[in-house]
Protein backbone atom coordinates (compact mmCIF):
# COMPACT_ATOMS: atom_id res chain seq x y z
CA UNK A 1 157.74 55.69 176.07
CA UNK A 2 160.44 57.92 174.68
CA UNK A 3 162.90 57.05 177.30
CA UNK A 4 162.34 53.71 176.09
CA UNK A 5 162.67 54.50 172.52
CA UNK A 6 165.83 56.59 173.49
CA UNK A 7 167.09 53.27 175.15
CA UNK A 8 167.06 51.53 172.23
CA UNK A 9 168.45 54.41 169.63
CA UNK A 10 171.32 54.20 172.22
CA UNK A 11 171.46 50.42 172.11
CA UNK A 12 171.61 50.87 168.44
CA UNK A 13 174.29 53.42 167.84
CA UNK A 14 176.53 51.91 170.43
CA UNK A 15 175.30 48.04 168.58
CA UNK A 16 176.60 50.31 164.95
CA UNK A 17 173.04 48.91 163.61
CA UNK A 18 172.00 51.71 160.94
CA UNK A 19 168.77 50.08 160.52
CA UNK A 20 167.40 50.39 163.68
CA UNK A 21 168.72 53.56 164.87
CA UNK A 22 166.95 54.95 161.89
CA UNK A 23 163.86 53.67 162.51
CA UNK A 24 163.52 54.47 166.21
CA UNK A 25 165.29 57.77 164.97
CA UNK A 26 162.15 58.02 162.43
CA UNK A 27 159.22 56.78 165.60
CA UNK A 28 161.14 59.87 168.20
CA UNK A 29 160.30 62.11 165.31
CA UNK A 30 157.14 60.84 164.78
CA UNK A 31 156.44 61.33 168.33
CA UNK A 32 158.10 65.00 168.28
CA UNK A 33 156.08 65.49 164.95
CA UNK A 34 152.58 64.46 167.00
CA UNK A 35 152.40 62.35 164.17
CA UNK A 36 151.29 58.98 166.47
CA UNK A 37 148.25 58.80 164.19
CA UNK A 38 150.08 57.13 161.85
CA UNK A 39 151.36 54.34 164.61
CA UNK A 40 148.31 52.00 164.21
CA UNK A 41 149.11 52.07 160.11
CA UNK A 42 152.99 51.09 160.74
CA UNK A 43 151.69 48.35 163.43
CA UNK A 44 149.03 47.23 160.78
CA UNK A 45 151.34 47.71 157.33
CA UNK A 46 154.35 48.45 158.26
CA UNK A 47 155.91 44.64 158.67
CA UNK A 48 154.37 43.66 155.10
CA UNK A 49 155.52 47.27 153.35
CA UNK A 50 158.99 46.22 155.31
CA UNK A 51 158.73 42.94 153.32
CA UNK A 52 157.48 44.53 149.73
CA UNK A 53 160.71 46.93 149.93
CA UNK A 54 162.97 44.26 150.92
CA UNK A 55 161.80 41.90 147.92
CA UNK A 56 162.41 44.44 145.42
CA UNK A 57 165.43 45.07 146.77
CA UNK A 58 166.49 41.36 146.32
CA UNK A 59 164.60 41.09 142.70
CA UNK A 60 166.72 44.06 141.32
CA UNK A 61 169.89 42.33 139.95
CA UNK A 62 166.89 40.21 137.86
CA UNK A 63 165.10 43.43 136.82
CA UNK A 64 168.44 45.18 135.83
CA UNK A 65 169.51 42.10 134.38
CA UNK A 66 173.01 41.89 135.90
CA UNK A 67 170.70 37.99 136.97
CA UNK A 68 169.16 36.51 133.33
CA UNK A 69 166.97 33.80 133.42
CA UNK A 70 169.81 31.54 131.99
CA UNK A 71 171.71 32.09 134.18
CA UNK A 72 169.49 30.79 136.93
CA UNK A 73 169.05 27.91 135.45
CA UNK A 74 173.03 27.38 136.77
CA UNK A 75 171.11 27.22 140.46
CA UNK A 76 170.81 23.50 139.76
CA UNK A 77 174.10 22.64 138.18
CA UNK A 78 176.31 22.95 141.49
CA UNK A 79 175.46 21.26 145.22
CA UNK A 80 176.25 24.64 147.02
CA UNK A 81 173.46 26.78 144.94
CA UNK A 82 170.97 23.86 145.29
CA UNK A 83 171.61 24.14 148.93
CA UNK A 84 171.21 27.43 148.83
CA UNK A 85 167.38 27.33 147.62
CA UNK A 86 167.18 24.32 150.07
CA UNK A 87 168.14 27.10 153.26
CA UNK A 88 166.18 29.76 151.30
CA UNK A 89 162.56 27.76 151.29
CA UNK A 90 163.17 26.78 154.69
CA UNK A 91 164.29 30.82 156.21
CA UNK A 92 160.78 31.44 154.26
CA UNK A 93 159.02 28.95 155.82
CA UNK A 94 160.41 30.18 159.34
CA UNK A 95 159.92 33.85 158.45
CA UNK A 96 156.14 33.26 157.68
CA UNK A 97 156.40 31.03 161.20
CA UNK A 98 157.74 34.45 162.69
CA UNK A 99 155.31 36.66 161.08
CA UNK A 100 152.32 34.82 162.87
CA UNK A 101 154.07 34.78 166.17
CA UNK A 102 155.42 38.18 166.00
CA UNK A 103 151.39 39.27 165.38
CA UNK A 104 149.79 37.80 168.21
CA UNK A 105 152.66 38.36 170.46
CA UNK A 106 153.55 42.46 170.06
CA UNK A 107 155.82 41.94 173.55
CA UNK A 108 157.95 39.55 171.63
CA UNK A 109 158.96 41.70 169.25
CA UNK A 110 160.77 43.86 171.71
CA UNK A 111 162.33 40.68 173.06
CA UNK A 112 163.59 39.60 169.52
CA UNK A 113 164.58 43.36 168.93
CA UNK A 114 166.32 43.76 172.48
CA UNK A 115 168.11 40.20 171.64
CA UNK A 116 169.18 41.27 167.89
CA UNK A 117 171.04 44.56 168.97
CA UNK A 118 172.83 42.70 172.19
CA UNK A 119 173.86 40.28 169.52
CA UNK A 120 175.11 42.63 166.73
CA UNK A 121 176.86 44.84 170.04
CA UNK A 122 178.67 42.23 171.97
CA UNK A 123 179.31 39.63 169.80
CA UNK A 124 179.81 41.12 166.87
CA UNK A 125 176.89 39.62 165.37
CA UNK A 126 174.71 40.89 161.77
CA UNK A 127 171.39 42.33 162.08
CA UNK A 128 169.35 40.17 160.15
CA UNK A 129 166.32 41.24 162.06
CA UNK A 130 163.70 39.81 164.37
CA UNK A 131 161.81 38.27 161.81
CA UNK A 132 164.08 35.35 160.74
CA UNK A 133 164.61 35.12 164.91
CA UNK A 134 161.04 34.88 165.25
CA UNK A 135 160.34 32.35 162.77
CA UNK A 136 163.45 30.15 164.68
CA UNK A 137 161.40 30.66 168.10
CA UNK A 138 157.78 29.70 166.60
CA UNK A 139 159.57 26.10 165.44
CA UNK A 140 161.13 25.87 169.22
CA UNK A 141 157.85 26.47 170.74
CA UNK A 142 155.70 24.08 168.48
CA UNK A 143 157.96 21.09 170.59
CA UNK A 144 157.29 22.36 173.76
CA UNK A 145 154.83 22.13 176.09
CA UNK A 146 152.32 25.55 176.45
């Protein structure tokens, strides 16, 4: 398992993906720490915490106020920020598409993961994580056949 884990720090180092090298980085040490009675909390929580943090990062600018609530009435007053809550409710939609499929399907994760880094590494891709990748491979497979 740690050769495995050591695989992928490697993969995400060499891939110059922070986020991942840090968490794998954070699981060795876990491991090291004999701390793997917290692993069946992370695989419970850990994707919904993931999501909490991430939310209040986005929600900030509005808490801070550097958004105001005028100004977002402005969404609706030009085509490219109506399209832009157009892509956002559908990337939610796929992302709670993702969530389910990425539940009952733990081996798909890696796959998503593995995918993601090879993606950021060779072709200069972003990490936007396996999630929005997950939800975009739970719409494929509702048109084909099981």
């Amino acid at each position: 398992m740690n050769l495995a884990l050591l695989l992928l720090l490697a993969l995400g180092i060499v891939g110059n993906n922070a986020t991942v090298s840090i968490a794998v980085a954070l699981l060795l040490l876990m491991r090291l720490l004999s701390l793997e009675r917290f692993f069946p909390v992370l695989e419970q929580h850990g994707l919904q915490i993931g999501i909490i943090i991430l939310t209040i990062g986005i929600l900030t600018p509005l808490a801070s106020g550097k958004i105001t609530p005028a100004s977002m009435l402005d969404l609706f007053t030009h085509w490219q920020t109506v399209l832009a809550v157009v892509i956002g409710v559908f990337v939610a939609y796929l992302a709670g598409k993702g969530t389910a499929l990425m539940a009952g399907n733990p081996l798909i994760v890696t796959g998503l993961l593995f995918g993601t880094i090879i993606g950021v590494t060779f072709f200069r891709g972003v990490a936007v994580g396996p999630l929005i990748a997950a939800g975009i491979l739970a719409f494929i497979l509702q048109f084909l056949p099981k």
